[in-house]
C-alpha atoms as a PDB file:
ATOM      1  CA  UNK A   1      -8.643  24.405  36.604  1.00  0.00           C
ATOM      2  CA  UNK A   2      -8.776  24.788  32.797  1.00  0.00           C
ATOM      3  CA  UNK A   3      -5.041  23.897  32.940  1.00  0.00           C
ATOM      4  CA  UNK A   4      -5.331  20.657  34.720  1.00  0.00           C
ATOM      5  CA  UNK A   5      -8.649  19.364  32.659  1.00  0.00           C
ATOM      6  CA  UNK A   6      -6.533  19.612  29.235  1.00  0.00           C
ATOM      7  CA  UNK A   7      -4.103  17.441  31.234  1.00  0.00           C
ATOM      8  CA  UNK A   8      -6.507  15.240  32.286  1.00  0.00           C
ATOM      9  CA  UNK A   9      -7.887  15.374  28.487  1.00  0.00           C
ATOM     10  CA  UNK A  10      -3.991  14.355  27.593  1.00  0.00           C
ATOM     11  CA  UNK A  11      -3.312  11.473  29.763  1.00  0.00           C
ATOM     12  CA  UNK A  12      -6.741  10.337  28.847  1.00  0.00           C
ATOM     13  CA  UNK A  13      -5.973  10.127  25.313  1.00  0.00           C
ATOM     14  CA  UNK A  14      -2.401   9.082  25.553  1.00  0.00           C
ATOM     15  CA  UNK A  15      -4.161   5.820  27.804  1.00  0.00           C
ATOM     16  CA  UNK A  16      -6.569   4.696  25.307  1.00  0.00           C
ATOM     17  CA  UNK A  17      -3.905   5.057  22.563  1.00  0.00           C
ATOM     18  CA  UNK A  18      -1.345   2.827  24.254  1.00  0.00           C
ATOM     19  CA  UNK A  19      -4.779   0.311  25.020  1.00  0.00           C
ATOM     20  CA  UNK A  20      -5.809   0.651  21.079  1.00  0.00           C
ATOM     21  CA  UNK A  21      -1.554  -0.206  20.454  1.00  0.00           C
ATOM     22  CA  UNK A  22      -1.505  -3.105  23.080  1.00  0.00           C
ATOM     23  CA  UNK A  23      -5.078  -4.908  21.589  1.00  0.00           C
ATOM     24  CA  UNK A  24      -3.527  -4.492  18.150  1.00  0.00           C
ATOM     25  CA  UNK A  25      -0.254  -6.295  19.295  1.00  0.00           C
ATOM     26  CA  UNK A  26      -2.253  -8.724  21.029  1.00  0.00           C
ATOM     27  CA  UNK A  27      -3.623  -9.870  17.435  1.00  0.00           C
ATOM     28  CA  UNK A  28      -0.722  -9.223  15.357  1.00  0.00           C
ATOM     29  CA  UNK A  29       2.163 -10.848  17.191  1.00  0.00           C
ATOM     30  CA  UNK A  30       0.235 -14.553  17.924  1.00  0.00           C
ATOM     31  CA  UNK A  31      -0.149 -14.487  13.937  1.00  0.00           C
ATOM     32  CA  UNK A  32       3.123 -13.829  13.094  1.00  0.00           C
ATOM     33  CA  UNK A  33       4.430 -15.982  15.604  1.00  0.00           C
ATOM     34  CA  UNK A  34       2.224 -19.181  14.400  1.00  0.00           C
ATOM     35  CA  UNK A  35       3.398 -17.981  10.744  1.00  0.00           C
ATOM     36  CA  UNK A  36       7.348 -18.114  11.604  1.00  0.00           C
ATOM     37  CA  UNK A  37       7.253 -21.035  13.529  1.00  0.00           C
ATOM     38  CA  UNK A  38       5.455 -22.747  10.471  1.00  0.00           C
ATOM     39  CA  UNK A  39       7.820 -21.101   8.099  1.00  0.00           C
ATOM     40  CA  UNK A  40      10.876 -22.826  10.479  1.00  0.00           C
ATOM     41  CA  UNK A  41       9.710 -26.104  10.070  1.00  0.00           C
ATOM     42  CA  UNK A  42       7.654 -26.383   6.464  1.00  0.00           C
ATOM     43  CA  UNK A  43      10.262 -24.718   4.479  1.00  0.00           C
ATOM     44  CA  UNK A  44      13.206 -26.772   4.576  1.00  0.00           C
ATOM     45  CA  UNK A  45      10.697 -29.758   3.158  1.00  0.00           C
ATOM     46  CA  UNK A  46      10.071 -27.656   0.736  1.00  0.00           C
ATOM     47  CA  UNK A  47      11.145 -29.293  -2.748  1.00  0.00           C
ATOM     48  CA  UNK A  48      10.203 -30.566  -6.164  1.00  0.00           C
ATOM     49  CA  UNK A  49       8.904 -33.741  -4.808  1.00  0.00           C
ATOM     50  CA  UNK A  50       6.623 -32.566  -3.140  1.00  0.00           C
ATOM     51  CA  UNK A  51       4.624 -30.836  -5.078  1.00  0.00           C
ATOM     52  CA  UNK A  52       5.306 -33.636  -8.088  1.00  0.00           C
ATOM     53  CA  UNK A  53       4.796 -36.905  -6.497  1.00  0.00           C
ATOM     54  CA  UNK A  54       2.462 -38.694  -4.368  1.00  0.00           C
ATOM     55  CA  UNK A  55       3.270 -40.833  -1.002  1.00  0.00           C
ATOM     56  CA  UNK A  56       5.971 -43.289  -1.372  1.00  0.00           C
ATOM     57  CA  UNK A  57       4.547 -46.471   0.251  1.00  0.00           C
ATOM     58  CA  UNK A  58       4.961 -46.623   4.298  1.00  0.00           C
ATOM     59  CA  UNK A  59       9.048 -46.773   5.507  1.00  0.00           C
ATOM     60  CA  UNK A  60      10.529 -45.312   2.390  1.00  0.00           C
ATOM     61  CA  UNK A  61      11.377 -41.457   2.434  1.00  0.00           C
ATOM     62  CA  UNK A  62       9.872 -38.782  -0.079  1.00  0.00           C
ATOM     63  CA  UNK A  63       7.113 -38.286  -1.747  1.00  0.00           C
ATOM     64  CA  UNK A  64       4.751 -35.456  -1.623  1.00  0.00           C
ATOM     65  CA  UNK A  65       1.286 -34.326  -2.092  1.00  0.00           C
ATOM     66  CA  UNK A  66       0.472 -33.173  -5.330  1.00  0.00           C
ATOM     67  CA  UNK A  67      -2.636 -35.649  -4.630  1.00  0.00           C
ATOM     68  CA  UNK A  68      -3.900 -33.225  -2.153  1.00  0.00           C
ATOM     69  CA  UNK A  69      -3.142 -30.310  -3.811  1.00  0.00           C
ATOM     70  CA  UNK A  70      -4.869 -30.691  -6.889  1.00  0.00           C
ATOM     71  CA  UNK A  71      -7.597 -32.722  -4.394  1.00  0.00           C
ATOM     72  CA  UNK A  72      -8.076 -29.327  -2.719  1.00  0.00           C
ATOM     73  CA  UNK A  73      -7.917 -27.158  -6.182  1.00  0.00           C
ATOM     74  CA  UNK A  74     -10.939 -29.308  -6.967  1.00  0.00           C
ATOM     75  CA  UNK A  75     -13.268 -29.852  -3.461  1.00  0.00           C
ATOM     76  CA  UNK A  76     -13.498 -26.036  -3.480  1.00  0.00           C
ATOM     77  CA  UNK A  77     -13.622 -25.226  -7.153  1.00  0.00           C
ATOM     78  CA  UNK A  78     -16.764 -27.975  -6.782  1.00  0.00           C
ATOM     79  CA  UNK A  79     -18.255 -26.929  -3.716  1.00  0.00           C
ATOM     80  CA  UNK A  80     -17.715 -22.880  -5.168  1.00  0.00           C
ATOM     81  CA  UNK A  81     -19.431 -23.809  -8.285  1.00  0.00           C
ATOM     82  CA  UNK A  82     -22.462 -25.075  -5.759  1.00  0.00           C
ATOM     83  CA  UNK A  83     -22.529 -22.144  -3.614  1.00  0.00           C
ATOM     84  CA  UNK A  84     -21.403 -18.681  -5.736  1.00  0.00           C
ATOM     85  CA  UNK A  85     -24.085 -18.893  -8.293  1.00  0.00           C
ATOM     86  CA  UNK A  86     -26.804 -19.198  -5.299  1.00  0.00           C
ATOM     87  CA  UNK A  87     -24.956 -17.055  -3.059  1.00  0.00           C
ATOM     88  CA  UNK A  88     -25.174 -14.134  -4.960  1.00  0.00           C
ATOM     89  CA  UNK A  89     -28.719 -14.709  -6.051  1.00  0.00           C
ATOM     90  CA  UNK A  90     -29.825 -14.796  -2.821  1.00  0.00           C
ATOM     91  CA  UNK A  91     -27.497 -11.837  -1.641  1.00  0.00           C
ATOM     92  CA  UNK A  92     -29.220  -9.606  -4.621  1.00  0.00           C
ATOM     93  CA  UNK A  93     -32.769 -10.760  -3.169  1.00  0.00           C
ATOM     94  CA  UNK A  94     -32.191  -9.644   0.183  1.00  0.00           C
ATOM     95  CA  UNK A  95     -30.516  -6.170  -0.862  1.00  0.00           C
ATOM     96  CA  UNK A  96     -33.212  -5.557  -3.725  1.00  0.00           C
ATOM     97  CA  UNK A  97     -36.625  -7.618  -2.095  1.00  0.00           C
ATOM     98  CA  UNK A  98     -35.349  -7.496   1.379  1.00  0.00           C
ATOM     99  CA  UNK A  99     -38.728  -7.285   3.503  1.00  0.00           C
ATOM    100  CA  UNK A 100     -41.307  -9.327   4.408  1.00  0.00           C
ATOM    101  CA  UNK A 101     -41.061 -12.724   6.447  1.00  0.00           C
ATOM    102  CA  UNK A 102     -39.412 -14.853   3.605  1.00  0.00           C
ATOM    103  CA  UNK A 103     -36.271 -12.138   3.621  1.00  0.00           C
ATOM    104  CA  UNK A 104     -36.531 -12.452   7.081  1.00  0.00           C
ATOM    105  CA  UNK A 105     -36.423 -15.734   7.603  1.00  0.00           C
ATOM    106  CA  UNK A 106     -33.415 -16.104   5.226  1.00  0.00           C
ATOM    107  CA  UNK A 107     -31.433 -13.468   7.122  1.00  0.00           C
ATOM    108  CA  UNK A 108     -31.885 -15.612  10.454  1.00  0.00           C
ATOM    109  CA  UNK A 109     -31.228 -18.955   8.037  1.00  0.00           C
ATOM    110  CA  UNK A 110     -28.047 -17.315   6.945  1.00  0.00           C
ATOM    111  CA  UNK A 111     -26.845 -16.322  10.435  1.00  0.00           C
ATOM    112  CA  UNK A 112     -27.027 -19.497  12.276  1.00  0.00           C
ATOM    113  CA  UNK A 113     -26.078 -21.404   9.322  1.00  0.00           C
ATOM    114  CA  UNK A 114     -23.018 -19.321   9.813  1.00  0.00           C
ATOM    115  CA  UNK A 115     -22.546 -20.129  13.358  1.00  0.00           C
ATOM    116  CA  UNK A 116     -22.630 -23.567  12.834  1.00  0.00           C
ATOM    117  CA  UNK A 117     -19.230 -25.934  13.371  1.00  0.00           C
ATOM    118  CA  UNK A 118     -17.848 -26.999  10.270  1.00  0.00           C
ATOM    119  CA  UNK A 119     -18.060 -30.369  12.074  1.00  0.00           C
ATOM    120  CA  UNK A 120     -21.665 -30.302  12.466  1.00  0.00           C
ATOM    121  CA  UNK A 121     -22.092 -29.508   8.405  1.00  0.00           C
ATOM    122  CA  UNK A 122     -19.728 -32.828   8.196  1.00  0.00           C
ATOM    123  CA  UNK A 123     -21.771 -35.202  10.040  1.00  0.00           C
ATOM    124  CA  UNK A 124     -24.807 -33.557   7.712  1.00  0.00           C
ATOM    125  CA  UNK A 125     -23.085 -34.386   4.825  1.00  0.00           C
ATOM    126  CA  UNK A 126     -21.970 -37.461   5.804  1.00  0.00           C
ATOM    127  CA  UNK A 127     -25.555 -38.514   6.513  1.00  0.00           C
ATOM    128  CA  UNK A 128     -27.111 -36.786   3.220  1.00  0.00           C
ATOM    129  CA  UNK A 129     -24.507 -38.481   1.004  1.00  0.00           C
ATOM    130  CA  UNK A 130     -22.158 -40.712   2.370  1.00  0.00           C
ATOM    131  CA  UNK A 131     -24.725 -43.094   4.028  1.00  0.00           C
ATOM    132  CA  UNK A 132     -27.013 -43.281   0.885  1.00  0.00           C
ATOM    133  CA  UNK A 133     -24.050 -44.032  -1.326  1.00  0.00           C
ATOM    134  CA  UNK A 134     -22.434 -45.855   0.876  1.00  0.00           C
ATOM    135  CA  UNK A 135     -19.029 -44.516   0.416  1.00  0.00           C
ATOM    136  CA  UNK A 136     -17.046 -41.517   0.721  1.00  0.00           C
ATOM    137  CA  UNK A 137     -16.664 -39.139  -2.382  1.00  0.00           C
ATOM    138  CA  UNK A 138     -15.699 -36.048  -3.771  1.00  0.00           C
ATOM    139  CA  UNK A 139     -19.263 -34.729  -3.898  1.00  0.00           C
ATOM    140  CA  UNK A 140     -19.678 -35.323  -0.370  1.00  0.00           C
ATOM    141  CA  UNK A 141     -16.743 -33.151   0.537  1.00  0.00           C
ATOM    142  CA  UNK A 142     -17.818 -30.231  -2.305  1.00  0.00           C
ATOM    143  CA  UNK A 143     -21.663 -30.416  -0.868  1.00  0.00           C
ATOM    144  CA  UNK A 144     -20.033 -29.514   2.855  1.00  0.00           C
ATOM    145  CA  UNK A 145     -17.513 -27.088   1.912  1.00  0.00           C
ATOM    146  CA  UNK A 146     -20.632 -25.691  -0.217  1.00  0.00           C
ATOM    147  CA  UNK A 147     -23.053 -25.187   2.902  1.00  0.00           C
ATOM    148  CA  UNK A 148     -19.862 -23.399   4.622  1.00  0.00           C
ATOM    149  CA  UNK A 149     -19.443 -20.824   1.850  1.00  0.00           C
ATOM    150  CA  UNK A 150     -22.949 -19.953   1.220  1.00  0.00           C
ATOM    151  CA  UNK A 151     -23.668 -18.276   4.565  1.00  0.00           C
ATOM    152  CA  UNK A 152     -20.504 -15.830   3.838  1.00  0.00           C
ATOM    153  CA  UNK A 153     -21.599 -15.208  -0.166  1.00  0.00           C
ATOM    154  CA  UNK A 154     -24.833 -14.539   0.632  1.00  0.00           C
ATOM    155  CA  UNK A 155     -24.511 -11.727   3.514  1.00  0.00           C
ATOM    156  CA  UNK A 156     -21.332 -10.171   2.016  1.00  0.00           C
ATOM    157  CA  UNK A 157     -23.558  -9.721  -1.453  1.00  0.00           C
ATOM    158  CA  UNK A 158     -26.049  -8.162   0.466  1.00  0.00           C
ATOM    159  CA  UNK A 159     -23.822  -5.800   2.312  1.00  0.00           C
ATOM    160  CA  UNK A 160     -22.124  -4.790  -0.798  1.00  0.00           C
ATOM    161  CA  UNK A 161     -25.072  -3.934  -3.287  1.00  0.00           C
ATOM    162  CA  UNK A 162     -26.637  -2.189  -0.703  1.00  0.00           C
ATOM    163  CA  UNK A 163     -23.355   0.225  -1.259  1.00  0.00           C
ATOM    164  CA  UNK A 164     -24.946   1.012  -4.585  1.00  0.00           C
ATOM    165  CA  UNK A 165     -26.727   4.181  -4.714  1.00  0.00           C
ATOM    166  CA  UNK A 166     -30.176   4.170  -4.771  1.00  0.00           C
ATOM    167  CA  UNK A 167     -30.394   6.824  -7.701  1.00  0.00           C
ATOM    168  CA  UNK A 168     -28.344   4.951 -10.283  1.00  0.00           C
ATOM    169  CA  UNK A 169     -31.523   1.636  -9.633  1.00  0.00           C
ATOM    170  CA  UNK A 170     -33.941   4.626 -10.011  1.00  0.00           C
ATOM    171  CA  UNK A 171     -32.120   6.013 -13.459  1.00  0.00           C
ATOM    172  CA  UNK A 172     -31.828   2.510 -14.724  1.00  0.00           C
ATOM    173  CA  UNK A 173     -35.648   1.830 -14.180  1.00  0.00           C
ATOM    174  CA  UNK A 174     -36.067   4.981 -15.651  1.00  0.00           C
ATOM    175  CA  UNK A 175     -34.398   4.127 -18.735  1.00  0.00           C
ATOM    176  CA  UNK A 176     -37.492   1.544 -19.197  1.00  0.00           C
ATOM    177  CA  UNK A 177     -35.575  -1.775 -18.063  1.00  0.00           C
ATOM    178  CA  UNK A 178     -36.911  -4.583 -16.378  1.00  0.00           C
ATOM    179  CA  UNK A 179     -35.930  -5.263 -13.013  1.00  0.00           C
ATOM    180  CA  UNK A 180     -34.511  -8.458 -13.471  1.00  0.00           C
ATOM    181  CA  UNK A 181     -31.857  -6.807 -15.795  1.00  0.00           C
ATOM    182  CA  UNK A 182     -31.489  -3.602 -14.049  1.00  0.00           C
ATOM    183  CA  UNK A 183     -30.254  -5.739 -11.037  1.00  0.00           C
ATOM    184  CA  UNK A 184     -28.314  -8.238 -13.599  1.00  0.00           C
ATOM    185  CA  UNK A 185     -26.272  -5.658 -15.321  1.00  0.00           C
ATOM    186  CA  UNK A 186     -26.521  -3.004 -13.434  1.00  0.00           C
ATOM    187  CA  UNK A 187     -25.889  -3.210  -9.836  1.00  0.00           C
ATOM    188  CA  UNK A 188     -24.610  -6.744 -10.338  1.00  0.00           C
ATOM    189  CA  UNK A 189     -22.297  -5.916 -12.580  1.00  0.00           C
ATOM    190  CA  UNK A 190     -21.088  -2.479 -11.183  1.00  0.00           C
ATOM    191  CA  UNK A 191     -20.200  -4.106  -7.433  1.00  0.00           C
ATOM    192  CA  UNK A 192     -18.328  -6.961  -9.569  1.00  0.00           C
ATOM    193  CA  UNK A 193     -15.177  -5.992  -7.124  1.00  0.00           C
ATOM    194  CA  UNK A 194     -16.410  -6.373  -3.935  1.00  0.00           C
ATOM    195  CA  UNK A 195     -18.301  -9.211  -5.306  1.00  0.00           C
ATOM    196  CA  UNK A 196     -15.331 -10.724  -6.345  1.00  0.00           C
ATOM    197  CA  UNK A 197     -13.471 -10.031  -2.450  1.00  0.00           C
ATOM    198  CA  UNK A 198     -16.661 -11.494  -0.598  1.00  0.00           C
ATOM    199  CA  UNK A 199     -16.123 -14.795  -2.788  1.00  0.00           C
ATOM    200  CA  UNK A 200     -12.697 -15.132  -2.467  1.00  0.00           C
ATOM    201  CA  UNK A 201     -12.694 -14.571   1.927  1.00  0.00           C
ATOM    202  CA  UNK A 202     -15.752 -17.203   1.500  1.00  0.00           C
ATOM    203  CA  UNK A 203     -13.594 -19.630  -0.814  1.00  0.00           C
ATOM    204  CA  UNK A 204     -10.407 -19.292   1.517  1.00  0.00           C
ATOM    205  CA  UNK A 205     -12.327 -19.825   5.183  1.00  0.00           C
ATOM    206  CA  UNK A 206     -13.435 -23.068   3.225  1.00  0.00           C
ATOM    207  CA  UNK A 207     -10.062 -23.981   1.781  1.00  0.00           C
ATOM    208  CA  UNK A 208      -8.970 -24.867   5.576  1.00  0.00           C
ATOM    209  CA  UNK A 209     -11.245 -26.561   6.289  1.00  0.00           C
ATOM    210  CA  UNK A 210     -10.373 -30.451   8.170  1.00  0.00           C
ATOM    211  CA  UNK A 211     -13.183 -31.820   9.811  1.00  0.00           C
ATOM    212  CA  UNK A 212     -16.069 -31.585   7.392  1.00  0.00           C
ATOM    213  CA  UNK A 213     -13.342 -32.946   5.024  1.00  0.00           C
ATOM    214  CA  UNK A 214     -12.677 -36.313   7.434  1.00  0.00           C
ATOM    215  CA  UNK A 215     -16.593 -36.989   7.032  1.00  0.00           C
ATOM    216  CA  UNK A 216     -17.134 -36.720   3.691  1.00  0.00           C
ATOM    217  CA  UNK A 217     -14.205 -37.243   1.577  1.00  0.00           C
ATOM    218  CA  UNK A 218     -11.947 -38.790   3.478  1.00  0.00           C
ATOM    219  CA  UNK A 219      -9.001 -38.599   1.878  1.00  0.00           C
ATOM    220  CA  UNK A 220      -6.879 -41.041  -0.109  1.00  0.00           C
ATOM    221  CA  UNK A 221      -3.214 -41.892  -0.714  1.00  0.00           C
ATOM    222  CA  UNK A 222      -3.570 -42.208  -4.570  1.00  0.00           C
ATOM    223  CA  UNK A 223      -3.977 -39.662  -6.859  1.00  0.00           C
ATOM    224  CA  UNK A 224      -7.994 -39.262  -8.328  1.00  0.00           C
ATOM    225  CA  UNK A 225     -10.121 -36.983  -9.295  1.00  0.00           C
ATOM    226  CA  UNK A 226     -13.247 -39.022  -9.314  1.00  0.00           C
ATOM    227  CA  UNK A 227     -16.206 -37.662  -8.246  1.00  0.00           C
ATOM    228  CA  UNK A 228     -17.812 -40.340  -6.513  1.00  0.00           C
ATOM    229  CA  UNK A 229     -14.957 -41.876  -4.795  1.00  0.00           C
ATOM    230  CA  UNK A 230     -12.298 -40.680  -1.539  1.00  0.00           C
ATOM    231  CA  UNK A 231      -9.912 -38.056  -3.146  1.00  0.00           C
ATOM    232  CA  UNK A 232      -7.123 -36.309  -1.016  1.00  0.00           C
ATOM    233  CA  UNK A 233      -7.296 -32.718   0.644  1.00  0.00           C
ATOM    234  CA  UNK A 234      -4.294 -30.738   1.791  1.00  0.00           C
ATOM    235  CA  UNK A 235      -5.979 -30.206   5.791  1.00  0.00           C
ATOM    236  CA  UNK A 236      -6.943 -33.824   5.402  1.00  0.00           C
ATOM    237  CA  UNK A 237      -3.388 -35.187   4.559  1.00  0.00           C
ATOM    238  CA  UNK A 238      -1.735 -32.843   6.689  1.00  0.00           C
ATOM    239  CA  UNK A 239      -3.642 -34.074   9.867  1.00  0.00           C
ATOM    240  CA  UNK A 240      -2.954 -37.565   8.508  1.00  0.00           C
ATOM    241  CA  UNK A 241       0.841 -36.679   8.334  1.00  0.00           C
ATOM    242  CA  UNK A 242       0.605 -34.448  11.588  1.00  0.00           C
ATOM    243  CA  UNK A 243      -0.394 -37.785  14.225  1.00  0.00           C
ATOM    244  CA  UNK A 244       1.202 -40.526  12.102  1.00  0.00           C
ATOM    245  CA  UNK A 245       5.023 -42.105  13.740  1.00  0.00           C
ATOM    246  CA  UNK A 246       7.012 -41.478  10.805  1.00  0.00           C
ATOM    247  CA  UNK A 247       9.575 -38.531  11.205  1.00  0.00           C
ATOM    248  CA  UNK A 248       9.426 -37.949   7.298  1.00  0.00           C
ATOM    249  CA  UNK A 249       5.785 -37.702   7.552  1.00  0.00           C
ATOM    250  CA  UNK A 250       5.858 -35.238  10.005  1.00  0.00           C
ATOM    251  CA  UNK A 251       8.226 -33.233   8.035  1.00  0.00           C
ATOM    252  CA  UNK A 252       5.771 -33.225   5.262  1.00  0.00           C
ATOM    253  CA  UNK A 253       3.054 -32.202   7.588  1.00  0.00           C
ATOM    254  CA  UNK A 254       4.728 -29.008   8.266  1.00  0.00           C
ATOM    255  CA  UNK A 255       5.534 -28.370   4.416  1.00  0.00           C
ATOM    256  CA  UNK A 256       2.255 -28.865   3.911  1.00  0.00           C
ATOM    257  CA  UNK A 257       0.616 -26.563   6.944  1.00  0.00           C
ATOM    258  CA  UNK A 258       3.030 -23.859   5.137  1.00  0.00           C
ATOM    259  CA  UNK A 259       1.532 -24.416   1.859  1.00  0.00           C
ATOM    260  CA  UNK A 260      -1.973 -24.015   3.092  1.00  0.00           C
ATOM    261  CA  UNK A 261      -1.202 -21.094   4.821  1.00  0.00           C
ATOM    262  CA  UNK A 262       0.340 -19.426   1.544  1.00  0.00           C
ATOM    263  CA  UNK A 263      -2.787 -20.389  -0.247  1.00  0.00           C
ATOM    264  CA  UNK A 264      -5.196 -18.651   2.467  1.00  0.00           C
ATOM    265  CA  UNK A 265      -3.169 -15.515   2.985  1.00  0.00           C
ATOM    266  CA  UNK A 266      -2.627 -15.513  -0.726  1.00  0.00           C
ATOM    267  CA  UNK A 267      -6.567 -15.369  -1.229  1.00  0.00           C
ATOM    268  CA  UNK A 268      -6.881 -12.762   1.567  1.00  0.00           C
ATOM    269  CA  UNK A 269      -4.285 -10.675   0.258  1.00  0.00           C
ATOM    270  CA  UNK A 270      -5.998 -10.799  -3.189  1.00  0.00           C
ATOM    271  CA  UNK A 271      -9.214 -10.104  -2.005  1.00  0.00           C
ATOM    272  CA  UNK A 272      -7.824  -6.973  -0.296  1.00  0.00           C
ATOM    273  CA  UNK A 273      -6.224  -5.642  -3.380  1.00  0.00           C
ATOM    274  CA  UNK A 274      -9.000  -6.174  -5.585  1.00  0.00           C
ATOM    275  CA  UNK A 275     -11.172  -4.347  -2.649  1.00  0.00           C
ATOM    276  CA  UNK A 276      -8.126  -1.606  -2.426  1.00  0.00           C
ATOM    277  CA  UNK A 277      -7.469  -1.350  -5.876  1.00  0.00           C
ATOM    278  CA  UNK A 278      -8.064   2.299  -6.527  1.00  0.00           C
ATOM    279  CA  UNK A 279      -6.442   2.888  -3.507  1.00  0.00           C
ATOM    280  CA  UNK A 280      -3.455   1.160  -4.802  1.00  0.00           C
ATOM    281  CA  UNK A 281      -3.254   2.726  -7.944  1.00  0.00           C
ATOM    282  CA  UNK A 282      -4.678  -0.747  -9.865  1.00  0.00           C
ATOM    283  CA  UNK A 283      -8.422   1.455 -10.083  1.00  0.00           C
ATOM    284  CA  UNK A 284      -9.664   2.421 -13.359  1.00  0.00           C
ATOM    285  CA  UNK A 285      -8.243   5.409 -15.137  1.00  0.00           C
ATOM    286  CA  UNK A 286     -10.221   7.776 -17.485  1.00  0.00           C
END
């Protein structure tokens, strides 16, 4: 009997370790698959051009989309500068103040704000800014991206200070410090890596973003970097490219769905080694 229930024990183990195996594969293999088949098609219109030049006027071949590169580089550098800053401030509230009904209410303002399509937050944007100015803009597009990487900031700041031992708050009140400044330079400062990952996994959900994008700043063929008028994105162009007739177009669509895809693994990957980092090796050394 003893004999049998170890088998049992066995199989049983053996069964939910093949099951852990196959939901693993079930993941990994669709993302590798959508990142080779991308990698097929984007890499051979890979080149100089594109990364130099801007759209060559409808019929003619070439061109690329530095435009929506540097468009892209400055829609989320805009709409981080909006959200970060507040992010984190509200993050350190509800890790240092976090009862009562105003925490509360923030957590539950946080969590649906998360759940909410990114084309919903377009059609806000569009309404808060677009229809008042009457055109699209940069702004528009950095105020939506904004409201999609605030949610992320602030409950990824939260989870991470409360990481920070409660002794080393006690020793630096102790020490006769405010508050304000044992928070500041303290546990602020001493989570300044995992700070630094939940920022860059908010700035890189954000940086794919397409349909708040097609609502706000709409894109533009031209290269600008105005503020208050339609500036190119990289999701933007490439769903341009992706429906338009033009075979060389479509080419360009795919170079540019592999670029994106560099840039938001890229970020990941960062944020995992600057999470890792002692693991790695890259930790500080006494």
């Amino acid at each position: 009997m003893r004999e049998w229930h170890l088998k049992y024990r066995k199989l049983k183990n053996i069964v939910f370790h093949m099951a852990l195996v196959f939901a693993a594969c079930a993941v990994i293999i669709p993302l590798f698959m959508v990142i080779q088949y991308v990698m097929i098609k984007g890499f051979n219109s890979l080149n100089w051009d594109f990364f130099t030049q801007i759209p060559k006027p409808v019929g003619e071949v070439g061109g690329g989309m530095k435009h929506a590169i540097i468009g892209t580089f400055i829609i989320v550098g805009l709409a981080g500068s909006f959200a970060i800053p507040l992010g984190i401030i509200c993050g350190a509230y509800l890790s240092e103040y976090g009862r009562g009904k105003i925490a509360a209410l923030l957590r539950l303002s946080t969590d649906v704000l998360t759940g909410i399509p990114s084309i919903v937050i377009g059609i806000f944007a569009y309404l808060l800014v677009v229809v008042p100015l009457k055109q699209f803009s940069t702004l528009a597009g950095a105020l939506a991206l904004s409201i999609i990487i605030l949610p992320v900031v602030i409950r990824s700041t939260e989870e991470i200070l409360k990481l920070v031992p409660r002794h080393i708050r006690e020793a630096g009140l102790a020490l006769g410090l405010p508050r304000w400044k044992m928070i500041f330079f303290i546990v602020i400062k001493g989570s300044r890596s995992g700070l630094i990952t939940g920022v860059i996994l908010a700035i890189s959900r954000a940086a794919g973003e397409t349909a708040p994008l097609l609502f706000t700043s709409f894109g533009n063929m031209y290269y600008s970097t105005s503020l208050t008028n339609p500036i190119a994105s990289l999701p933007v162009q490439i769903y341009t490219y992706a429906i338009s007739p033009f075979d060389d177009w479509q080419r360009q669509a795919w170079a540019g769905a592999l670029v994106l895809i560099i840039l938001v693994l890229g970020l990941n990957l960062i944020s995992r080694l600057i999470m890792n980092r002692q693991q790695l090796g890259f930790g500080r050394r006494k």
